[in-house]
Structures are given as C-alpha cells and as structure tokens.
Protein backbone atom coordinates (compact mmCIF):
# COMPACT_ATOMS: atom_id res chain seq x y z
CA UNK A 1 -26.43 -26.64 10.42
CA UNK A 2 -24.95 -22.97 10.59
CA UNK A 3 -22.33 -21.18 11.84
CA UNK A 4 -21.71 -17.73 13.54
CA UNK A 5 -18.28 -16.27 13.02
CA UNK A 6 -16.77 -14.20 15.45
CA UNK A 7 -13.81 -12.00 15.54
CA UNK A 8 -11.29 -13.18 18.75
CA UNK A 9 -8.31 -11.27 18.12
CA UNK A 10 -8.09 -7.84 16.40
CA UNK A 11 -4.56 -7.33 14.11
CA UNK A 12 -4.85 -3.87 14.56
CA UNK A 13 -2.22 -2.85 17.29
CA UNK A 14 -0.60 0.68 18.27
CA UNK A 15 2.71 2.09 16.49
CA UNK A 16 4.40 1.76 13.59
CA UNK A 17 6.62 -1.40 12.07
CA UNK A 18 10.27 0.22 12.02
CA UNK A 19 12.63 -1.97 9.80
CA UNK A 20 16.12 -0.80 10.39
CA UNK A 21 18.70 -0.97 7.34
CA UNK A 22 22.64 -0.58 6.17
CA UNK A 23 23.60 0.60 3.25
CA UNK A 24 26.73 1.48 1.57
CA UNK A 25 27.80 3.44 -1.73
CA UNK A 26 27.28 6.86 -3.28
CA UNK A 27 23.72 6.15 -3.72
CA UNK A 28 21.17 5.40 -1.02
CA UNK A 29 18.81 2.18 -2.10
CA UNK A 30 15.49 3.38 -3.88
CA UNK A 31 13.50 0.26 -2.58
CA UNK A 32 14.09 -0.33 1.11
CA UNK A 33 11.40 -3.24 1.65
CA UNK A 34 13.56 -5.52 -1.14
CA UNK A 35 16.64 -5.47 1.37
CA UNK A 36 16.97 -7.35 4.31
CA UNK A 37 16.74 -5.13 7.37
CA UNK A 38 18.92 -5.70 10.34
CA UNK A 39 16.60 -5.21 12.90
CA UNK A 40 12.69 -4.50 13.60
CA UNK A 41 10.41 -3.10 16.35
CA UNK A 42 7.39 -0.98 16.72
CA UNK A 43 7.36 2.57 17.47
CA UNK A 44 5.02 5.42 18.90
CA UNK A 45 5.38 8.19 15.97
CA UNK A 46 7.81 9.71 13.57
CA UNK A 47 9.79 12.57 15.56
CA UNK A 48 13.12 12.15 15.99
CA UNK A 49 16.54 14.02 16.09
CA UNK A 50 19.17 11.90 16.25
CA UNK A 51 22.54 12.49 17.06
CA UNK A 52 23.83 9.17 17.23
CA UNK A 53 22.29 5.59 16.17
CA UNK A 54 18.59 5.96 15.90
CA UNK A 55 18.15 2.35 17.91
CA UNK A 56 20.46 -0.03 19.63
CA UNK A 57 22.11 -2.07 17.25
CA UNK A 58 21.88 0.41 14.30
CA UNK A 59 24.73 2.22 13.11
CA UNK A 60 24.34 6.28 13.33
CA UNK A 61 25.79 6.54 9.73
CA UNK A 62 24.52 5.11 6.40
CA UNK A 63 21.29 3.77 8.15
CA UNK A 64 17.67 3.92 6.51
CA UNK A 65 14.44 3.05 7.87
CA UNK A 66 11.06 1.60 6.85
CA UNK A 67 8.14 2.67 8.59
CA UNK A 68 4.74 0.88 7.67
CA UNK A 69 1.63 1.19 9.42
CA UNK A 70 -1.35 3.17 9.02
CA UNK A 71 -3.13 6.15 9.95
CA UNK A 72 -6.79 6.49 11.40
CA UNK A 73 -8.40 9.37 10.54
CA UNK A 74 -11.39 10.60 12.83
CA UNK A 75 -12.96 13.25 10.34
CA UNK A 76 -13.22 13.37 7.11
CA UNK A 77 -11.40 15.78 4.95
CA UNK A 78 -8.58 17.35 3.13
CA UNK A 79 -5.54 16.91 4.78
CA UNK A 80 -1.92 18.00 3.72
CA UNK A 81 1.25 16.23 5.25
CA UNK A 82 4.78 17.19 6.01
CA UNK A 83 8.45 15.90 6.42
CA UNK A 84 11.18 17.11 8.11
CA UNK A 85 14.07 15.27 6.61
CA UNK A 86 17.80 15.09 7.51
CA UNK A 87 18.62 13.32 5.08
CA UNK A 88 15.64 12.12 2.36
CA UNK A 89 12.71 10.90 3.04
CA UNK A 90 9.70 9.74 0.58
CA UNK A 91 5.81 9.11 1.78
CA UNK A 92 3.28 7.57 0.79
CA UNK A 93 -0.57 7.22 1.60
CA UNK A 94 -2.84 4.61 0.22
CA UNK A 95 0.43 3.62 -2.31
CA UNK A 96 0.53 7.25 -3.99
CA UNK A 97 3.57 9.17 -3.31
CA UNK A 98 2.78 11.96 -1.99
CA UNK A 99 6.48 13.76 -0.64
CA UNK A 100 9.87 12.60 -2.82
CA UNK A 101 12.95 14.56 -0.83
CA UNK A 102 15.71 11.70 -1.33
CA UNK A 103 18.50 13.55 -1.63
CA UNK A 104 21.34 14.40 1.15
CA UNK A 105 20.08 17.81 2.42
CA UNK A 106 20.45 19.68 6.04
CA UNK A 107 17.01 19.58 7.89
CA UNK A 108 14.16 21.11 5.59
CA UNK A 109 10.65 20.41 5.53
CA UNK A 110 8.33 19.46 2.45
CA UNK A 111 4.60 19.81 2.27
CA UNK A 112 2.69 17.47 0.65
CA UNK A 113 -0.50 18.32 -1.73
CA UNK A 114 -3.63 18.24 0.11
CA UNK A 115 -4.86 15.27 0.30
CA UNK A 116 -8.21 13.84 0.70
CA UNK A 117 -8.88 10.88 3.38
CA UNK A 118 -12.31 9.02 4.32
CA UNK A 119 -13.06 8.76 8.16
CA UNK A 120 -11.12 5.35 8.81
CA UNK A 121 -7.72 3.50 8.25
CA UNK A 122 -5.55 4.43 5.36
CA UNK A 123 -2.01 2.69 4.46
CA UNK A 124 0.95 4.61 5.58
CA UNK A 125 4.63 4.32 4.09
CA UNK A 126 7.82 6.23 5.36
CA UNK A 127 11.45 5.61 3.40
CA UNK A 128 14.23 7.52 5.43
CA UNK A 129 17.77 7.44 4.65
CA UNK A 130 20.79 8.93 6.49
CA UNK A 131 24.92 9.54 5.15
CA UNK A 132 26.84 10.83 8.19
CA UNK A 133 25.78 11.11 11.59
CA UNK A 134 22.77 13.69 13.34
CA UNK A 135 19.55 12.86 11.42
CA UNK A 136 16.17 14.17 11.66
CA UNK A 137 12.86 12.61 10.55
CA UNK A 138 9.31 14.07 11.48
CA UNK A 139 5.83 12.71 10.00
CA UNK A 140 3.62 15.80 10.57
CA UNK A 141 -0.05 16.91 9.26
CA UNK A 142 -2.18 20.21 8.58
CA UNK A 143 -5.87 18.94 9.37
CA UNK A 144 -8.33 20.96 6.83
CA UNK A 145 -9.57 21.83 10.69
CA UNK A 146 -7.29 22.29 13.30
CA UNK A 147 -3.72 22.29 13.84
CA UNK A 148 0.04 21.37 12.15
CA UNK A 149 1.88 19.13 14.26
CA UNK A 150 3.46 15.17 14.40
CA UNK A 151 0.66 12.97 13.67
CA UNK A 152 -0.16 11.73 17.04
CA UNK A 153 0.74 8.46 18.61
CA UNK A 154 -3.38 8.08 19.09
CA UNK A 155 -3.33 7.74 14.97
CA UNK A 156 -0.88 5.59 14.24
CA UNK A 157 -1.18 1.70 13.55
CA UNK A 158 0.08 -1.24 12.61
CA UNK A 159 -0.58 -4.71 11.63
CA UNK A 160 0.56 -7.57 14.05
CA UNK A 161 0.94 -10.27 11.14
CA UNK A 162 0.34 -11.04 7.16
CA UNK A 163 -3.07 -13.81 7.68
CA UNK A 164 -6.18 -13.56 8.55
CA UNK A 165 -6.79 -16.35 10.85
CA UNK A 166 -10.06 -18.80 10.91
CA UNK A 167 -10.49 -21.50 13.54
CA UNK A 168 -12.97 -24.28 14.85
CA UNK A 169 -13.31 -24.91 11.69
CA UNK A 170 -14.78 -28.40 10.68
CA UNK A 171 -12.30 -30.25 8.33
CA UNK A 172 -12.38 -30.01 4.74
CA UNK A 173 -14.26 -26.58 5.71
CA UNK A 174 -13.46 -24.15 2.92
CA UNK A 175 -13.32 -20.09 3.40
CA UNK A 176 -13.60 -17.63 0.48
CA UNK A 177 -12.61 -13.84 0.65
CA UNK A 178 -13.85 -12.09 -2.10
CA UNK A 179 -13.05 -8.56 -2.34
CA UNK A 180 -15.01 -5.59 -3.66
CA UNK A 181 -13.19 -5.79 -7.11
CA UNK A 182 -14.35 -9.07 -7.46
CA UNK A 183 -10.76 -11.14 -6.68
CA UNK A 184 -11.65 -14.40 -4.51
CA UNK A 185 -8.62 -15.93 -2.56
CA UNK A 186 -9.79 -19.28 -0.71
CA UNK A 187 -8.41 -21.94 2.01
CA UNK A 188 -9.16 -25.22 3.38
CA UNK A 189 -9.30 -26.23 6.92
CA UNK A 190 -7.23 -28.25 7.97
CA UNK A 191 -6.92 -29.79 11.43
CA UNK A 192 -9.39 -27.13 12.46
CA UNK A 193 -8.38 -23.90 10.82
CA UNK A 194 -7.29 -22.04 7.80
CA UNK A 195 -5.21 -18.81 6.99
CA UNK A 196 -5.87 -16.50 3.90
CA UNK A 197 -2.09 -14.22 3.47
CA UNK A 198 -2.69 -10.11 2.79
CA UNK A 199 0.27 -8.10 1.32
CA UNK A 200 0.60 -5.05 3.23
CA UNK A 201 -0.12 -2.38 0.14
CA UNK A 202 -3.64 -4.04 0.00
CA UNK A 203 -4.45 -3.72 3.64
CA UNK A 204 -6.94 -2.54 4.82
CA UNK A 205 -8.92 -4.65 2.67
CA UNK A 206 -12.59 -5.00 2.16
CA UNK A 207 -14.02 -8.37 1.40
CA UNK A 208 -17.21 -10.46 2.48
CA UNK A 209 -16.69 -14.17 4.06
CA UNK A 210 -17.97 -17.40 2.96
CA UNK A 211 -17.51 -20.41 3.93
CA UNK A 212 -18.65 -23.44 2.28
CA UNK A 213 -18.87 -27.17 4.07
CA UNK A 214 -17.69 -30.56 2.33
CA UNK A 215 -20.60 -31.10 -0.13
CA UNK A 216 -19.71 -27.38 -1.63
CA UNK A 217 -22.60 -25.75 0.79
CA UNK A 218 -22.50 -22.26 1.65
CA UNK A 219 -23.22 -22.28 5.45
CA UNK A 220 -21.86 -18.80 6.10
CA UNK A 221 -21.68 -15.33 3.99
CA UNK A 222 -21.13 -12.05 5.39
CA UNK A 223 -24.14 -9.67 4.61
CA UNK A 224 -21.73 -6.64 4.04
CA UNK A 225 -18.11 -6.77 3.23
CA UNK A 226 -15.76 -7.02 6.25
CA UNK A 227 -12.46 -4.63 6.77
CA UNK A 228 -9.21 -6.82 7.46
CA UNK A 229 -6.27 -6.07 8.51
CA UNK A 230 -3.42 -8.85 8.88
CA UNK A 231 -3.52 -10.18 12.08
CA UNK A 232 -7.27 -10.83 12.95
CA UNK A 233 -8.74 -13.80 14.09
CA UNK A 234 -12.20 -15.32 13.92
CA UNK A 235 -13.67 -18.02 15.26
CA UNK A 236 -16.52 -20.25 13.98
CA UNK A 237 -18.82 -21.31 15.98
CA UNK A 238 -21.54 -24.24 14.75
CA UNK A 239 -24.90 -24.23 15.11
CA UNK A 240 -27.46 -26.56 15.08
C-alpha cells in the first residue's frame, strides 16, 4: 500500500499581517510581537500618510504597528530597500536588520544596504511606531534593474495560519518534516489528520515529507524537499 500526497489548500495569501498596538511612556517598546496588539487585519502594501488613526479602532497617537509577511521576488539580484518614517521604523529581511530609524523624527527616508535576494519568497518584518498625531510609513525598493518605488501589492504575502495541515490520514499514521539542516519535527494522526506548528522567522521553510504507517513503515517520502509556508494543506490519498 502507498500513498500520494497532494497539496489542497495553499497558505500563501495576498497582503501583509498588520498587528495594531498602544503604547505609553517616554520610550516606544523595542519588541512589538511580545505585546498584545489590539487589533489585526491584512493589508495591500506599506504607503501611508496618516493624519489621524491609521485604522478604525486605533488611536492616531502613541500607536505602533507590526507588519509580517513576505516578499516574492521575480528576478534575482541585488536589491536595496527604503523607509519613509514619521516616526521610527526598523526592517528586516530574512531576520537581518537591514534599516534601524527608531527614533521620533519628521518624515525622512533611509536606504538600506544592497541586498541580495534569490528568485522566490523571502521573510519580511516592519516595526513602526508613532508619538503625536500625522504619521508616515512607506516600504519602498531600488531593483538592481528597474525602478524605486513602494514594493507593489503584486509582491507582498502573507501566511494564513502557523500549521501545516495533513489529512485522510490513516490512524496512528505518523508524518516527519525534516528540514535541510537536518531538524525533524513529527505528528501522529489522529482521527484522520495531523498538524506540524512553523514559527513565522523560519517560514518559508524547506523540508522533505515522510510519513511512516503503524508498523514504523515508510510509505511516503518526498524526492526533493518541499517549501512551506503556514497555512497549507495536503491531503493523502491511499493506494493500493
């Protein structure tokens, strides 16, 4: 008996996660993902001027904003980014930090190093805080070919949950990811499917997919390692 694994629902989805925050002090908070934000939704792209609250709900003073996602890149190739910031603003790609302007400032820009990015997905992180009301935040890019501007709503991406999702699965059915590094996570199935949790600063991830029946049988391996993002869904399908 094997089994054919199929991918149902892709995690990948349009827009960037925007988690609102308050904040209060002299200071603004250095690490906006530890608070609890008071409210959440996706969004196109990073340009904004704001003159009031930056979303129903939010206050237009002594806000800050997370925005996590990612950013597909068509062509290979050096690319340098940019910030306009009103008040600071820090950026990262792939988890380095690549723009640090978190300081209360008018609107100024900051250009990042260049930067070189593979053709594909790479992890995108935005911190923005604001004091007093009017703000300004804009994500932009300088391709090595072609020209500065936003990064375009066609780039941007986010993931639509934290699992990867396997179903049908017989019971007592066990999946292994192992990555490229050589880290295995594992689940069982239970009542039919399993779920295998991805922090968001290790996604995309790269991993090959086993699964292995009761009697500790592999009945499924991936020739190459697969790209997941939280959110997708396969389904297994038994043969024979």
């Amino acid at each position: 008996m094997g089994i054919v694994l199929v991918k149902v629902k892709d995690g990948l989805a349009p827009g960037l996660r925007a988690l609102y925050y308050n904040w209060s002090g002299e200071e603004p908070p250095e690490d906006l993902l530890s608070l609890q934000p008071i409210k959440e939704e996706v969004v196109p792209w990073i340009n904004y001027v704001w003159w009031d609250s930056p979303s129903p709900g939010v206050p237009a003073e002594f806000f800050a904003i997370a925005w996590l996602g990612f950013i597909k890149i068509q062509v290979s190739g050096e690319y340098r980014f940019y910030v306009t910031t009103d008040d600071g603003s820090r950026l990262w790609i792939d988890g380095k930090l690549v723009i640090d302007a978190w300081k209360d400032q008018p609107p100024t820009t900051y250009i990042s190093e260049p930067v070189f990015l593979d053709e594909g997905l790479h992890r995108l992180k935005y911190y923005f805080y604001n004091r007093y009301a009017f703000a300004e935040a804009v994500l932009g890019w300088i391709p090595e070919q072609g020209n500065a501007g936003p990064v375009p709503r066609e780039s941007l991406y986010h993931n639509t949950g934290e699992n990867i999702l396997l179903t049908n699965l017989p019971e007592k059915y066990r999946v292994e990811l192992k990555t490229r590094n050589g880290e295995t996570r594992s689940c069982r199935a239970q009542d039919g499917s399993c779920s295998i949790s991805l922090g968001f600063d290790e996604m995309p991830i790269e991993a090959w997919i086993k699964i292995i029946d009761e009697h500790g049988k592999t009945v499924f391996n991936t020739e190459k390692p697969v790209k997941l993002i939280g959110g997708d869904e396969y389904r297994a399908s038994i043969l024979g």
